[in-house]
N, C-alpha and C. Protein backbone atom coordinates (compact mmCIF):
# COMPACT_ATOMS: atom_id res chain seq x y z
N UNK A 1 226.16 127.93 73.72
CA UNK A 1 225.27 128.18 74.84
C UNK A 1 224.44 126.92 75.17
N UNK A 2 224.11 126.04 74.30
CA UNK A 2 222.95 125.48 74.15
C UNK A 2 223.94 123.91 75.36
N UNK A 3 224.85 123.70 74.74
CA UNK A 3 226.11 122.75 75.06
C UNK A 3 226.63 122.93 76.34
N UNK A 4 226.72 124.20 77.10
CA UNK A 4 227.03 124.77 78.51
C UNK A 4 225.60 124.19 79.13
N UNK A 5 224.39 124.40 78.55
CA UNK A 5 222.99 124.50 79.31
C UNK A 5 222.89 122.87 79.39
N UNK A 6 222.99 122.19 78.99
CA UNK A 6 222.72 120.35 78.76
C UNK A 6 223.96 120.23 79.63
N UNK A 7 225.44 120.36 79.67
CA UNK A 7 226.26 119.69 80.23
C UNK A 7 225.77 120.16 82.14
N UNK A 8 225.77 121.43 82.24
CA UNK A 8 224.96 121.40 83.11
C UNK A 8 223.68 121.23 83.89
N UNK A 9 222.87 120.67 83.17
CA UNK A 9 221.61 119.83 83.64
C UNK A 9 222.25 118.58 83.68
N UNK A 10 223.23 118.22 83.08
CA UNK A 10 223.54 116.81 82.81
C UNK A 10 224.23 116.49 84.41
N UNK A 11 225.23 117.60 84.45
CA UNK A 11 225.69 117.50 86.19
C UNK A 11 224.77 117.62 87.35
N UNK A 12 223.84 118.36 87.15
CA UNK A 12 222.73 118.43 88.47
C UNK A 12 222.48 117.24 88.41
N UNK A 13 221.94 116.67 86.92
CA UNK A 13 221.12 115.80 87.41
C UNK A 13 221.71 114.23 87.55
N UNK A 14 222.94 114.57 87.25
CA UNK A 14 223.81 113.43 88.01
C UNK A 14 223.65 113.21 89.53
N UNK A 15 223.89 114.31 89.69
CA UNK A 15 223.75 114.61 91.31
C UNK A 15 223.44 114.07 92.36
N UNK A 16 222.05 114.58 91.55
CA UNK A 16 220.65 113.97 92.12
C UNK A 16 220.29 112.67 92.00
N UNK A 17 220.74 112.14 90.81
CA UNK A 17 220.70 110.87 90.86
C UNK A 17 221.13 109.92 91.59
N UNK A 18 222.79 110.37 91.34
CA UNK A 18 223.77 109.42 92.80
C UNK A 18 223.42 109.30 94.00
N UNK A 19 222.39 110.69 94.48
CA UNK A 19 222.40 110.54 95.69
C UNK A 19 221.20 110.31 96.23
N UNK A 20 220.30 109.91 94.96
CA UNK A 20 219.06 109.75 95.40
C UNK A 20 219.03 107.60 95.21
N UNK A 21 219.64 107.07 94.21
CA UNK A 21 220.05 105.51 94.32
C UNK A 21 220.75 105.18 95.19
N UNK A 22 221.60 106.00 95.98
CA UNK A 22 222.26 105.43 96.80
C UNK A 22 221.82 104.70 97.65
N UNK A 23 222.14 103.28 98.25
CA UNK A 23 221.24 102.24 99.31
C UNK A 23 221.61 102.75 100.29
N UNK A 24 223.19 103.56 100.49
CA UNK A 24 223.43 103.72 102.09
C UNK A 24 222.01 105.38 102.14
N UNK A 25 222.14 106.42 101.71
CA UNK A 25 221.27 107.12 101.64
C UNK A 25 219.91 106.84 101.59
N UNK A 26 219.25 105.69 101.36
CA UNK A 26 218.02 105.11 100.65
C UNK A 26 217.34 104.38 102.48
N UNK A 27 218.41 103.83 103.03
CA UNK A 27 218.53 103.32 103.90
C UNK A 27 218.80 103.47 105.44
N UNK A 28 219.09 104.99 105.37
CA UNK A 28 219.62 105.98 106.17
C UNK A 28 217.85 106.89 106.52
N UNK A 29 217.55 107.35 105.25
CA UNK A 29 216.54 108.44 105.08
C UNK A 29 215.84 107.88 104.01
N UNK A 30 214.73 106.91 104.24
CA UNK A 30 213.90 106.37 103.28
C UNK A 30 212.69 107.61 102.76
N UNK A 31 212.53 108.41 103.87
CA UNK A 31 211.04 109.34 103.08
C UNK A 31 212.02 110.10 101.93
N UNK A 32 213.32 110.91 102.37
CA UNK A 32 213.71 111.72 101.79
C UNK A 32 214.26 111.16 100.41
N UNK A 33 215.11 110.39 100.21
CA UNK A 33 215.92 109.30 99.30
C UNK A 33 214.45 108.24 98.45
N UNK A 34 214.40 107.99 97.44
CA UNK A 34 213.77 106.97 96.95
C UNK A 34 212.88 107.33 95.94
N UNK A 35 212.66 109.08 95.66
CA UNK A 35 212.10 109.53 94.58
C UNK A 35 211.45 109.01 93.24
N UNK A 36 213.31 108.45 93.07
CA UNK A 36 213.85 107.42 91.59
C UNK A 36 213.12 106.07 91.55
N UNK A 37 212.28 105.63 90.53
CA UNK A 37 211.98 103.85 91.17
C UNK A 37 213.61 103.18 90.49
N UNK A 38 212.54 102.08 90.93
CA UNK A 38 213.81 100.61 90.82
C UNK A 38 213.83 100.10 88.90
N UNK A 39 212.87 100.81 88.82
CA UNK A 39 212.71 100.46 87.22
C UNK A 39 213.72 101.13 86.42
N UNK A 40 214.27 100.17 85.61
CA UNK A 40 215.22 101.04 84.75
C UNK A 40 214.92 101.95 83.87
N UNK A 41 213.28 101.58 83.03
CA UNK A 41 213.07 102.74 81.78
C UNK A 41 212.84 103.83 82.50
N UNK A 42 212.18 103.88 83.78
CA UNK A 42 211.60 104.98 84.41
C UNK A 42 212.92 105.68 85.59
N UNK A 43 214.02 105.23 85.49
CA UNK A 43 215.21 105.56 85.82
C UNK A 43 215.55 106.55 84.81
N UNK A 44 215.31 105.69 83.93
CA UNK A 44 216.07 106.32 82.37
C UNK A 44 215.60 107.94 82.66
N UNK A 45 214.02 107.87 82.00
CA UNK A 45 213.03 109.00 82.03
C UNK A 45 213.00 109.81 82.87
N UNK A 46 213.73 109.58 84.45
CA UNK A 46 213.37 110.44 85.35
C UNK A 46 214.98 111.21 85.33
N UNK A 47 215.78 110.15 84.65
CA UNK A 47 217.13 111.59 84.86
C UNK A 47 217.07 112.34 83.27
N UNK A 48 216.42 111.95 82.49
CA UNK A 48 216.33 113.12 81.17
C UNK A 48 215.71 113.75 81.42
N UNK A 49 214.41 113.70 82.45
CA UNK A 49 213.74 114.57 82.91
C UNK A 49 214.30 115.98 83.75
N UNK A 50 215.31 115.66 84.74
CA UNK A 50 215.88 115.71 85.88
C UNK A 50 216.84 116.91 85.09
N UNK A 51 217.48 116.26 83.67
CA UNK A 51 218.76 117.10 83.19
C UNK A 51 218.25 118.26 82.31
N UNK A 52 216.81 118.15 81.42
CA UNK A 52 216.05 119.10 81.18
C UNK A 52 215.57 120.13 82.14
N UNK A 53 214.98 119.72 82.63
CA UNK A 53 214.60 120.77 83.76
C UNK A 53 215.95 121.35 84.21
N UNK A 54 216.81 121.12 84.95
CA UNK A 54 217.79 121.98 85.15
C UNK A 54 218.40 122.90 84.10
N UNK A 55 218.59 122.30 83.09
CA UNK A 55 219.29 123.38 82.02
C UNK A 55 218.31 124.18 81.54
N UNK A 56 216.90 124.00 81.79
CA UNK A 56 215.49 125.00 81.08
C UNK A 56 215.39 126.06 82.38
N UNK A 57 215.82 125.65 83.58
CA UNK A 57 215.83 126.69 84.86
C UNK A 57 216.86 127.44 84.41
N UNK A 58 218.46 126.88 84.22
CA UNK A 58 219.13 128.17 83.88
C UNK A 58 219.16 128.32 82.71
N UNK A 59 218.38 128.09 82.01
CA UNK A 59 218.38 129.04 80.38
C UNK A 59 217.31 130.15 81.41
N UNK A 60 215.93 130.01 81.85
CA UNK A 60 215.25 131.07 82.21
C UNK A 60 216.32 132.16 82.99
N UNK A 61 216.60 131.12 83.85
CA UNK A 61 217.78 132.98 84.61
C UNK A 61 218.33 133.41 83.61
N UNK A 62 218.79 132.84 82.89
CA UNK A 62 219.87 133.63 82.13
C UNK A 62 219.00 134.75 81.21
N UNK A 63 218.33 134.46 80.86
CA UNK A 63 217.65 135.30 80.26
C UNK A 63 216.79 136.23 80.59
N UNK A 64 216.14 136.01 81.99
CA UNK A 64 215.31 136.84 82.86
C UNK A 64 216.85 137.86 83.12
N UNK A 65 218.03 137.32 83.72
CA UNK A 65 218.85 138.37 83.75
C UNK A 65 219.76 139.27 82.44
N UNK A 66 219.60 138.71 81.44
CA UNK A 66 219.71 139.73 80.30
C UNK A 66 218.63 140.49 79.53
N UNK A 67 217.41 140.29 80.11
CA UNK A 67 216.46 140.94 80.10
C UNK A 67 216.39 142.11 81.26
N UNK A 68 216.52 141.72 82.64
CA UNK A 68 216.78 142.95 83.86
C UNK A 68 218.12 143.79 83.28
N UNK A 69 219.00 143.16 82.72
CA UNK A 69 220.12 144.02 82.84
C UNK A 69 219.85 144.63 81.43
N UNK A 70 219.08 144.62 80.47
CA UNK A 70 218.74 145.73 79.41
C UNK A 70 217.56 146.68 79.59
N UNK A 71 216.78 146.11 81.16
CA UNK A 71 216.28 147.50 81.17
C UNK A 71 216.56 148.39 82.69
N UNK A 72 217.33 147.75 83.54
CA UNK A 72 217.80 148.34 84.57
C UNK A 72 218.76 147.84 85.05
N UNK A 73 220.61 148.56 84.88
CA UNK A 73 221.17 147.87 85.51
C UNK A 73 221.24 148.03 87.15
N UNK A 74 220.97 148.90 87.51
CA UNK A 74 221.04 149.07 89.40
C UNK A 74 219.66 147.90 89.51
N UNK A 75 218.81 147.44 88.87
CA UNK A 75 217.62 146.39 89.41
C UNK A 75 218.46 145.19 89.20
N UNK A 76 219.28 144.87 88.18
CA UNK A 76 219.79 143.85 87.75
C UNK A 76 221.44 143.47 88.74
N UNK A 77 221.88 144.76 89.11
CA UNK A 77 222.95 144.33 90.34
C UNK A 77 222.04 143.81 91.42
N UNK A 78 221.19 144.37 92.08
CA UNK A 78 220.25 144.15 93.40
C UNK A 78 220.16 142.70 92.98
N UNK A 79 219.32 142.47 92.28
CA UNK A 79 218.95 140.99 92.30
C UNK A 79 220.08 139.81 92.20
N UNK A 80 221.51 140.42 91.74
CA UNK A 80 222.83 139.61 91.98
C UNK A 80 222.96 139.83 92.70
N UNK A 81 222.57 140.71 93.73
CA UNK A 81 223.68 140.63 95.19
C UNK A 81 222.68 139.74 96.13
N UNK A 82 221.37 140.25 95.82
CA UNK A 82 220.47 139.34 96.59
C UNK A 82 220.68 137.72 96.33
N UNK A 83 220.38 137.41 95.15
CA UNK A 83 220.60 136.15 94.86
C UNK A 83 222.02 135.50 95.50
N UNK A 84 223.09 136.23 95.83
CA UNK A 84 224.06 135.61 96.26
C UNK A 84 224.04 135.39 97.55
């Protein structure tokens, strides 16, 4: 579980990364693009940051939804169909 939750923070926050360094993006849409600085340690820090947070968001769903679905499953479908 733990290995699913990191590889996927690790992909968001690839993501986000690529598309937030990008110069044609950076250069295109400067307010939106440029988050990331130019500094490398603080490059570093902002995508471990970036890949934590994503995998600590879906550890919470996951668990907010095996928590709904042990005490209501008709509350716990609703909120999958909504969410979709």
């Amino acid at each position: 579980l733990c290995v699913s939750l990191l590889s996927t923070g690790f992909i968001g926050a690839t993501i986000s990364y690529d598309f937030d360094t990008s110069p044609e993006k950076r250069a295109h849409q400067p307010e939106f693009y440029g988050y990331i600085p130019d500094n490398g340690t603080v490059r570093a820090m902002s995508f471990l940051s970036m890949a934590l947070n994503s995998a600590l968001v879906l550890c919470t769903r996951a668990f907010a939804s095996a928590l709904l679905f042990n005490v209501s499953t008709s509350a716990f479908l609703l909120a999958i169909s909504a969410d979709m």
